[in-house]
PDB file of N, CA and C in Angstrom:
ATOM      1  N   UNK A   1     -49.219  14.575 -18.726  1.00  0.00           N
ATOM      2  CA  UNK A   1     -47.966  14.349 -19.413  1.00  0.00           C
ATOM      3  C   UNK A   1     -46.919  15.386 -19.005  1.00  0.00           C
ATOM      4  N   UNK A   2     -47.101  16.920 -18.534  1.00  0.00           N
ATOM      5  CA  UNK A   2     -46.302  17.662 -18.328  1.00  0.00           C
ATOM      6  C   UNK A   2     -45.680  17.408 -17.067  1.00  0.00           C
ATOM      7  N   UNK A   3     -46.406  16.723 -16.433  1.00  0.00           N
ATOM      8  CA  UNK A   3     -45.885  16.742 -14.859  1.00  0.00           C
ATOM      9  C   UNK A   3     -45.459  15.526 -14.960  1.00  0.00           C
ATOM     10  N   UNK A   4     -45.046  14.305 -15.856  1.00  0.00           N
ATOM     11  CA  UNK A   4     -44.294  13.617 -15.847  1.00  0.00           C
ATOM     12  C   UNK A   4     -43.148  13.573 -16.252  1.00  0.00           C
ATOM     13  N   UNK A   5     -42.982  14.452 -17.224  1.00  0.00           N
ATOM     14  CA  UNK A   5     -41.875  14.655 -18.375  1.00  0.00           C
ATOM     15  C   UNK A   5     -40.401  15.147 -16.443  1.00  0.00           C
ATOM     16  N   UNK A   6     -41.012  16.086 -15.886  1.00  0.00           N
ATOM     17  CA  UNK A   6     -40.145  16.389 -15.014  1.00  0.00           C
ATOM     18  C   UNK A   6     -40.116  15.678 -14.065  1.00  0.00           C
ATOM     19  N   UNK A   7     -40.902  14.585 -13.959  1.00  0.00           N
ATOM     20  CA  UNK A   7     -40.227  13.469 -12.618  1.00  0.00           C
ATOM     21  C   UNK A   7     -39.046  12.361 -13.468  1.00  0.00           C
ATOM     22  N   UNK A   8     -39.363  12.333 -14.445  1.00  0.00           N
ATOM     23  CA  UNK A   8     -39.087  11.086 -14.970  1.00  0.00           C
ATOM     24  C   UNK A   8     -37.535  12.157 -15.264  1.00  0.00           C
ATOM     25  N   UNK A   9     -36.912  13.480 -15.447  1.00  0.00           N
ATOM     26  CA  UNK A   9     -36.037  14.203 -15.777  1.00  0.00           C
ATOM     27  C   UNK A   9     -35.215  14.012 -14.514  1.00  0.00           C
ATOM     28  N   UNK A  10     -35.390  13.705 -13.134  1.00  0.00           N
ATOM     29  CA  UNK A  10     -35.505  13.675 -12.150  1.00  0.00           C
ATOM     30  C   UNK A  10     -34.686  12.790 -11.641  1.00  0.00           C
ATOM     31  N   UNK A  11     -35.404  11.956 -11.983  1.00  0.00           N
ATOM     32  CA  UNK A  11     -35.145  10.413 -11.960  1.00  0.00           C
ATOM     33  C   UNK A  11     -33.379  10.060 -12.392  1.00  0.00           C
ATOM     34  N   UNK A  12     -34.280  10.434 -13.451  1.00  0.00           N
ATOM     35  CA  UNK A  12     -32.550  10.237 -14.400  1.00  0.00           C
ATOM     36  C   UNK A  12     -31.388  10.963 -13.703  1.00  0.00           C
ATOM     37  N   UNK A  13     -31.618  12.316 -13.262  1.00  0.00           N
ATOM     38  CA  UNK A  13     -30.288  12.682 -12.608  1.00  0.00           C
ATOM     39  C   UNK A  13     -30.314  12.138 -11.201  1.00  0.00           C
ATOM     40  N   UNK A  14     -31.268  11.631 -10.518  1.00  0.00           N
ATOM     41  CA  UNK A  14     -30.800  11.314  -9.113  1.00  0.00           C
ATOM     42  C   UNK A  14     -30.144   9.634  -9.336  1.00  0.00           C
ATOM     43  N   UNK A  15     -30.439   9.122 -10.451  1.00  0.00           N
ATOM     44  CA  UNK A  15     -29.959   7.989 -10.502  1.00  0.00           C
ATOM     45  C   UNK A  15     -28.463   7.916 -10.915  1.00  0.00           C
ATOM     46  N   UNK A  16     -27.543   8.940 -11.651  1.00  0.00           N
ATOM     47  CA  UNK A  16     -26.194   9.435 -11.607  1.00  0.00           C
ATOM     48  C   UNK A  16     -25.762   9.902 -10.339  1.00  0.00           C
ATOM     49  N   UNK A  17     -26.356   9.600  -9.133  1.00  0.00           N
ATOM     50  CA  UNK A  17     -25.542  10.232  -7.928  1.00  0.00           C
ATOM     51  C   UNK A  17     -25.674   8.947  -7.143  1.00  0.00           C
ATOM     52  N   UNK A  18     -25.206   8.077  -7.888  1.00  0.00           N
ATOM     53  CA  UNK A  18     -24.746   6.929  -6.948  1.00  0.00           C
ATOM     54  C   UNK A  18     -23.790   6.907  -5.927  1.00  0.00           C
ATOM     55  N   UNK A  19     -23.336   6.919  -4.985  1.00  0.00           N
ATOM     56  CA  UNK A  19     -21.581   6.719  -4.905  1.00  0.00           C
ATOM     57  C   UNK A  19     -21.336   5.174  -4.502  1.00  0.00           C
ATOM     58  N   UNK A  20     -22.132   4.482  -4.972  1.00  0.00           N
ATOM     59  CA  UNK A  20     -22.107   2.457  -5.247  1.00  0.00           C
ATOM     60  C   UNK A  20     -20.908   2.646  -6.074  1.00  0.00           C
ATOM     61  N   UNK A  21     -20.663   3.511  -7.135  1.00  0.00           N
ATOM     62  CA  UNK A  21     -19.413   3.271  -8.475  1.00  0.00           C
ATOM     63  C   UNK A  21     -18.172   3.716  -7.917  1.00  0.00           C
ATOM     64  N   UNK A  22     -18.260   4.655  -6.701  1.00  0.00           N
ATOM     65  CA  UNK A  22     -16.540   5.050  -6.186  1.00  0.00           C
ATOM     66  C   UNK A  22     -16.226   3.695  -6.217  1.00  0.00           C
ATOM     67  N   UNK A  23     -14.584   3.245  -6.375  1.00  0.00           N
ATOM     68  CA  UNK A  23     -13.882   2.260  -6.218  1.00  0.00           C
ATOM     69  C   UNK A  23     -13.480   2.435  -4.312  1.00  0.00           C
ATOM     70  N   UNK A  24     -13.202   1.809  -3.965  1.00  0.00           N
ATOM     71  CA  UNK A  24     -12.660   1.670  -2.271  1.00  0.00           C
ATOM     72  C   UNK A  24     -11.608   2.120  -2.360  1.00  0.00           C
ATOM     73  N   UNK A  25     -11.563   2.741  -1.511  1.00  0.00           N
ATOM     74  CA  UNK A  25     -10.260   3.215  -0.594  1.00  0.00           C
ATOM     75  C   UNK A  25      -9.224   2.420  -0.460  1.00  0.00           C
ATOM     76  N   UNK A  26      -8.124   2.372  -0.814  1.00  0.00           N
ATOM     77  CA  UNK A  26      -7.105   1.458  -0.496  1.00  0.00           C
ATOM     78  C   UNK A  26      -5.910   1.879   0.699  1.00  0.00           C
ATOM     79  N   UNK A  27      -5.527   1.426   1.771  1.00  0.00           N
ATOM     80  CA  UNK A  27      -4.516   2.100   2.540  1.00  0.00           C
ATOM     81  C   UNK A  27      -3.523   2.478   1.973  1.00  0.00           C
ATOM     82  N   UNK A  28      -2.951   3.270   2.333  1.00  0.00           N
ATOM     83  CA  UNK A  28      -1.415   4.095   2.209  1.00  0.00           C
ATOM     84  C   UNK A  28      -0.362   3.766   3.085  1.00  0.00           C
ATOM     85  N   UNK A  29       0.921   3.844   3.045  1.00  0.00           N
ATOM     86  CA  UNK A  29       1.742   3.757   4.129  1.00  0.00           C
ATOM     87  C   UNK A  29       1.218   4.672   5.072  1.00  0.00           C
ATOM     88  N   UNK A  30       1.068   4.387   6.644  1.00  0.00           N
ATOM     89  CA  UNK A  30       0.577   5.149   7.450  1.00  0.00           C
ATOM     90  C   UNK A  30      -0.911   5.085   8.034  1.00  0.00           C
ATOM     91  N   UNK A  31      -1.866   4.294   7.401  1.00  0.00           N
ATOM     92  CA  UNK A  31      -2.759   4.060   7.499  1.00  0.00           C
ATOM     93  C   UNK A  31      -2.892   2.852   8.624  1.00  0.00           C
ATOM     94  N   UNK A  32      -3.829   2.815   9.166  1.00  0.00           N
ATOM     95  CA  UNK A  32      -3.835   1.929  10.278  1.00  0.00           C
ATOM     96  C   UNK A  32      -3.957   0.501   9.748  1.00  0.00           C
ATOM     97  N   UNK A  33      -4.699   0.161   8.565  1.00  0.00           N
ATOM     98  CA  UNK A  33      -4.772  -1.139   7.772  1.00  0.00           C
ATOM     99  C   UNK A  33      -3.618  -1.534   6.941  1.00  0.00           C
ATOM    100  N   UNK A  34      -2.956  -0.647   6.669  1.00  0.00           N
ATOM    101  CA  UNK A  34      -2.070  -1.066   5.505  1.00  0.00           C
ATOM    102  C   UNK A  34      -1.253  -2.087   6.055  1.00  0.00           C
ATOM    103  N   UNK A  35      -0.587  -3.078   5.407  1.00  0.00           N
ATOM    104  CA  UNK A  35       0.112  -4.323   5.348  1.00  0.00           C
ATOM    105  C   UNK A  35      -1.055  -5.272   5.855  1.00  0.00           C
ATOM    106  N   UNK A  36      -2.613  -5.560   5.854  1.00  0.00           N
ATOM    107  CA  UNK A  36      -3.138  -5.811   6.462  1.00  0.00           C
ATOM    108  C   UNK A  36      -3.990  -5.618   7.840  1.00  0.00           C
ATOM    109  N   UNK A  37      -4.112  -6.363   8.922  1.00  0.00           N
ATOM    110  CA  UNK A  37      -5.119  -5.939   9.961  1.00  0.00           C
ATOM    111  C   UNK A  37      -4.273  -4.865  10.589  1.00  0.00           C
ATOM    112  N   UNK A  38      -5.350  -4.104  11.556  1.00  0.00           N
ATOM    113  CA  UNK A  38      -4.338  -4.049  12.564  1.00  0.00           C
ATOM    114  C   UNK A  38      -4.235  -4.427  14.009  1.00  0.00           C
ATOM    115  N   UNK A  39      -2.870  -4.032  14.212  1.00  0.00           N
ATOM    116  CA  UNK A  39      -1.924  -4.823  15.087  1.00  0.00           C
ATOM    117  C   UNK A  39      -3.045  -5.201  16.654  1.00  0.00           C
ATOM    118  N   UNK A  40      -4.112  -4.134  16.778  1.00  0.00           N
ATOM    119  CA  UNK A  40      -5.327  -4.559  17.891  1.00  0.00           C
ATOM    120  C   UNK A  40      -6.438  -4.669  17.468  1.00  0.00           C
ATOM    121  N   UNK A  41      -7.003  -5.695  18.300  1.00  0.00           N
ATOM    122  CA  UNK A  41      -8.271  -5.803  17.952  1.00  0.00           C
ATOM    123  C   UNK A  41      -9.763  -4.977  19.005  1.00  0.00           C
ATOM    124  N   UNK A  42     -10.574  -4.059  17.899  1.00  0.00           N
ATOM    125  CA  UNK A  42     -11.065  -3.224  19.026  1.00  0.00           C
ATOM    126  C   UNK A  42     -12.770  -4.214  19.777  1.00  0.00           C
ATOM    127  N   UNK A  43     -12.095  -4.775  20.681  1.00  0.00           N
ATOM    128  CA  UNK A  43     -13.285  -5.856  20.983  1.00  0.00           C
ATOM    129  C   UNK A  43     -14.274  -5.189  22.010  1.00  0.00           C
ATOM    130  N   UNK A  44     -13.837  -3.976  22.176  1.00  0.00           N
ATOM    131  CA  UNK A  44     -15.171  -2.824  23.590  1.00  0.00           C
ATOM    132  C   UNK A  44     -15.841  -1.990  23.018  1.00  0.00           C
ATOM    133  N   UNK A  45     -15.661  -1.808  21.487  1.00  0.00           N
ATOM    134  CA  UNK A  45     -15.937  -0.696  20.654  1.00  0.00           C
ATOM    135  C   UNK A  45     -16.965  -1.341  19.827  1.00  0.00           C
ATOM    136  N   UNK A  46     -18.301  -0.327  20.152  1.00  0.00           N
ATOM    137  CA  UNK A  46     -19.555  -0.804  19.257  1.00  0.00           C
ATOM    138  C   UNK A  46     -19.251  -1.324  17.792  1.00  0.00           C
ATOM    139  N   UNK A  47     -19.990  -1.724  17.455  1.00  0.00           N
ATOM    140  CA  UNK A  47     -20.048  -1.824  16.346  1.00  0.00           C
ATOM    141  C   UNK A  47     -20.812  -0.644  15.265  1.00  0.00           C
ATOM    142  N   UNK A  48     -20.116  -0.003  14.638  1.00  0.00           N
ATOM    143  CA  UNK A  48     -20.062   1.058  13.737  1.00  0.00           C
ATOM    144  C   UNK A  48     -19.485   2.592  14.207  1.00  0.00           C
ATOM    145  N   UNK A  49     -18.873   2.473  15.363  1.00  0.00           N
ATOM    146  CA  UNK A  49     -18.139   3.645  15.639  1.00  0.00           C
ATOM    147  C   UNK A  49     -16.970   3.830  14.533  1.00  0.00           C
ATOM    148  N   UNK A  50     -16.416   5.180  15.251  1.00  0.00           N
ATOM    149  CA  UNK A  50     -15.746   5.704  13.965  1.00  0.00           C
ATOM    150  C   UNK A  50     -14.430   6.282  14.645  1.00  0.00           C
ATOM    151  N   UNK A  51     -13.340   5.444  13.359  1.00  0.00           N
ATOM    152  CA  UNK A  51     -12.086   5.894  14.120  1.00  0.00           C
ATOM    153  C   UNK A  51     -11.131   6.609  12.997  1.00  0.00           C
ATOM    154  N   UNK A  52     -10.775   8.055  13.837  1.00  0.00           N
ATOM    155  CA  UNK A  52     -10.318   8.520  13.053  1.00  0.00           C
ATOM    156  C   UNK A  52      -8.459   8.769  13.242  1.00  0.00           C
ATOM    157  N   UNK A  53      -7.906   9.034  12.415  1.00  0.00           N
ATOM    158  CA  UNK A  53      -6.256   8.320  12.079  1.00  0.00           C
ATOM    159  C   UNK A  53      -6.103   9.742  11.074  1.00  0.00           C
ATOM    160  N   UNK A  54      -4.312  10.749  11.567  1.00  0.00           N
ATOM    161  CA  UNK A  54      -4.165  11.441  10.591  1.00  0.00           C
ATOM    162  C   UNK A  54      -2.528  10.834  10.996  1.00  0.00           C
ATOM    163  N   UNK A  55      -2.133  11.104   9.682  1.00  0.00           N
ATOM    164  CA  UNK A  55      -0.924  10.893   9.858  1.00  0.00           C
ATOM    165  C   UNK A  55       0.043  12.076   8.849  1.00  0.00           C
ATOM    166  N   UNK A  56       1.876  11.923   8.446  1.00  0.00           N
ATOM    167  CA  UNK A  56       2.228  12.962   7.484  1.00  0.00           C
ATOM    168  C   UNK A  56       2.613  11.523   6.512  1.00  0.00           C
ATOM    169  N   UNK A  57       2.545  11.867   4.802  1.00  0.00           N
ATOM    170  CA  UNK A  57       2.849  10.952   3.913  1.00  0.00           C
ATOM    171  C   UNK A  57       4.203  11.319   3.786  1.00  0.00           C
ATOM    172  N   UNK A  58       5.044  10.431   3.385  1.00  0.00           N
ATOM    173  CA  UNK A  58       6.062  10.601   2.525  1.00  0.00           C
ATOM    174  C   UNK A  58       6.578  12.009   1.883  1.00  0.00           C
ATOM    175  N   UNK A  59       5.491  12.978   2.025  1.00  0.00           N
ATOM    176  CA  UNK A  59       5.948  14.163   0.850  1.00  0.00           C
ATOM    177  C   UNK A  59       5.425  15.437   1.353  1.00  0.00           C
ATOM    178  N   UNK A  60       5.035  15.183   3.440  1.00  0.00           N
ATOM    179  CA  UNK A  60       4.773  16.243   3.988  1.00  0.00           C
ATOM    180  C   UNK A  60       3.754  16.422   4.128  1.00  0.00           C
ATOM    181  N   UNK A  61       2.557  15.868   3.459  1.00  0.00           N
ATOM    182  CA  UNK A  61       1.272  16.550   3.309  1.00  0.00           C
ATOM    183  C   UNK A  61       0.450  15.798   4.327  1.00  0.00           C
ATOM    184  N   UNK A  62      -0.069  15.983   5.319  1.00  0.00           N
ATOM    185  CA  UNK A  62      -1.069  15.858   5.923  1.00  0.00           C
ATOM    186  C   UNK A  62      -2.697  14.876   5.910  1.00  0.00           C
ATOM    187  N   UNK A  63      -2.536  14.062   6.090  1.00  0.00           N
ATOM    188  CA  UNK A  63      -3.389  12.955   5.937  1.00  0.00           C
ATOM    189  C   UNK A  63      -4.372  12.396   6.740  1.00  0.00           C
ATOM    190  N   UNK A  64      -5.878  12.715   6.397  1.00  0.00           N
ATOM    191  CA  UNK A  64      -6.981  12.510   7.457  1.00  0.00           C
ATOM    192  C   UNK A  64      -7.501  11.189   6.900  1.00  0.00           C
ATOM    193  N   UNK A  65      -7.450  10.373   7.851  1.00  0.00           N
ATOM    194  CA  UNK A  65      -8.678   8.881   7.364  1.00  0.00           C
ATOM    195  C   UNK A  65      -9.351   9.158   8.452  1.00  0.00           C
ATOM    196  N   UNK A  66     -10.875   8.584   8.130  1.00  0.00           N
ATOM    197  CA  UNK A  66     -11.676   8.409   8.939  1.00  0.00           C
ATOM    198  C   UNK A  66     -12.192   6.670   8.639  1.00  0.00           C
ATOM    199  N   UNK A  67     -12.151   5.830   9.655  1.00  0.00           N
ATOM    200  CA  UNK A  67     -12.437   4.307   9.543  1.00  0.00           C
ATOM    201  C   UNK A  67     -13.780   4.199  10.029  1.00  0.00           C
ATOM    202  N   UNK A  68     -14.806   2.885   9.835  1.00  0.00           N
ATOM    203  CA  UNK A  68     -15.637   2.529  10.400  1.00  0.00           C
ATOM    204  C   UNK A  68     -15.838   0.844  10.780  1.00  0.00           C
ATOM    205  N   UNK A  69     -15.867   0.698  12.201  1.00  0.00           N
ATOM    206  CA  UNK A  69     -15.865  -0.304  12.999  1.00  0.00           C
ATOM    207  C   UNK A  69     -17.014  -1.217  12.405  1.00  0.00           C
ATOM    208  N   UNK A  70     -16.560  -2.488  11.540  1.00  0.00           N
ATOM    209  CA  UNK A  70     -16.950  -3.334  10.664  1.00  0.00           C
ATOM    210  C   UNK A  70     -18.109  -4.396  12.017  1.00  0.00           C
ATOM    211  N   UNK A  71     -19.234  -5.362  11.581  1.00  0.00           N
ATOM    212  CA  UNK A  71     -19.332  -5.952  12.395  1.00  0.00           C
ATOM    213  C   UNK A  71     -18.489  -7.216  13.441  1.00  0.00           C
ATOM    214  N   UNK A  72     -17.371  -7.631  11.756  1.00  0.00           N
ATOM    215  CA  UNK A  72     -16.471  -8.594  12.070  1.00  0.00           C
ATOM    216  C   UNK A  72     -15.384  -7.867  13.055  1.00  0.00           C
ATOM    217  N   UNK A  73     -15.610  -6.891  13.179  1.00  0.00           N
ATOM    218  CA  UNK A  73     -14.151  -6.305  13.894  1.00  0.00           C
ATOM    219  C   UNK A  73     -13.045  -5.889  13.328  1.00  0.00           C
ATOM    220  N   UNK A  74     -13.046  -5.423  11.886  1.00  0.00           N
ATOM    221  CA  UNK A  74     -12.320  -4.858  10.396  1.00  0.00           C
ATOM    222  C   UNK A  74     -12.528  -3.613  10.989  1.00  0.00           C
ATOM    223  N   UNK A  75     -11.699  -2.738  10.184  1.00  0.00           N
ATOM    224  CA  UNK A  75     -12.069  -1.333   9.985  1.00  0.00           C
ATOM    225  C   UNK A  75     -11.862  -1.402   8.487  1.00  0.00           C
ATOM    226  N   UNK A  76     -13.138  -0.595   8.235  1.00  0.00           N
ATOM    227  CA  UNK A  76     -13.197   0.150   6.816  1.00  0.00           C
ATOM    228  C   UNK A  76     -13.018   1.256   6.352  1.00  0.00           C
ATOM    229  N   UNK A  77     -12.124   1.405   5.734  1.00  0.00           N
ATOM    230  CA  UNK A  77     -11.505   2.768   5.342  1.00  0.00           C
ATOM    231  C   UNK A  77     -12.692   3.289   4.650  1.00  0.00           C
ATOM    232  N   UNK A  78     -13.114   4.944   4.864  1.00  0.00           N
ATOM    233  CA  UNK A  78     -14.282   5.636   4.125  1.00  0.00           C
ATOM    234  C   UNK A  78     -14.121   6.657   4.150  1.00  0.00           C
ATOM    235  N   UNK A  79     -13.083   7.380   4.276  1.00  0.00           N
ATOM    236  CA  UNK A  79     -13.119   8.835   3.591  1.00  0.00           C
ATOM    237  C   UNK A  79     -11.509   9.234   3.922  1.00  0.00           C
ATOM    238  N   UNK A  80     -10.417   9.997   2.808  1.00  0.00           N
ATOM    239  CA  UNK A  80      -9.007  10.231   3.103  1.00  0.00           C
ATOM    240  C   UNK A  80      -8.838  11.456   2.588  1.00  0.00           C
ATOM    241  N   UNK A  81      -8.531  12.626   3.172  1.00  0.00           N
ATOM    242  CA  UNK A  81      -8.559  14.303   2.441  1.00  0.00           C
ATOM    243  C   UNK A  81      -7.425  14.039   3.289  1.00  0.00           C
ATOM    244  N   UNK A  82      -6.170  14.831   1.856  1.00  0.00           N
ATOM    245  CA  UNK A  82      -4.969  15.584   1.401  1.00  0.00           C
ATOM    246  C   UNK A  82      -4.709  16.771   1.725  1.00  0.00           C
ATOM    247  N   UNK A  83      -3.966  17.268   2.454  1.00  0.00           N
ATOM    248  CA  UNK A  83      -3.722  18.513   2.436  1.00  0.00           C
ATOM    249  C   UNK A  83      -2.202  18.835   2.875  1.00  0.00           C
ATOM    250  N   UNK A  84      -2.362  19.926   2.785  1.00  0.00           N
ATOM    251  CA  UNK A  84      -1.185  20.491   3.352  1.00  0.00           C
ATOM    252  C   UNK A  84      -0.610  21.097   4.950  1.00  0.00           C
ATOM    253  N   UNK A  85       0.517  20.752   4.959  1.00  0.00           N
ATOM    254  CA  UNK A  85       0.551  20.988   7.000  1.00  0.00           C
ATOM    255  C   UNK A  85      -0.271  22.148   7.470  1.00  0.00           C
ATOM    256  N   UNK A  86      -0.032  23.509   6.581  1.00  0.00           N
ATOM    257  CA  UNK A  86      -0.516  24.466   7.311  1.00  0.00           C
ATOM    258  C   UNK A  86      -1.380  24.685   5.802  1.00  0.00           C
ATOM    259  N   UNK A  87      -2.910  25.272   6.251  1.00  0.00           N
ATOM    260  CA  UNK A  87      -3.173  25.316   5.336  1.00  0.00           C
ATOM    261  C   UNK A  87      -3.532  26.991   5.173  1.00  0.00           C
ATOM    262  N   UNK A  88      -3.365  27.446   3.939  1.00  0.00           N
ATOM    263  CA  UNK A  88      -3.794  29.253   3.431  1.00  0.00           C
ATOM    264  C   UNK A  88      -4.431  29.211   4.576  1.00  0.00           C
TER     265      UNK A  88
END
């Protein structure tokens, strides 16, 4: 019983580290998807490579996406860090 009490404790917190519940990424102005597809289609590029896109927003700050090459030939937006031009 003692050595269950701590798997089953276990359990429970590895089952709160989903990241299934993040909501998706939505594009921004500047983003290679936003208004829809984009403008090329990458038809030489494996499938699941990774394309990465920084651009400046509206308000100066510095903008990293990193995409991943869908099987349909989409890119999926999956990760966007904020920052600042120059950073401390």
């Amino acid at each position: 019983m003692k050595a269950l009490l701590p798997a089953l404790f276990a359990g429970a917190l590895l089952a709160g580290c989903s990241s299934a519940d993040r909501p998706a990424l939505e594009p921004i102005p500047g983003s290679i998807t936003y208004g829809g597809k984009p403008r090329t289609k990458l038809t030489k590029s494996p499938v699941g490579s990774v394309v990465y896109n920084q651009f400046y927003n509206g308000t100066g700050q510095r903008v990293e996406e990193t995409y991943i090459l869908q099987p349909d030939r989409s890119l999926k937006l999956v990760r966007r860090e904020i920052g600042p031009d120059f950073p401390d």
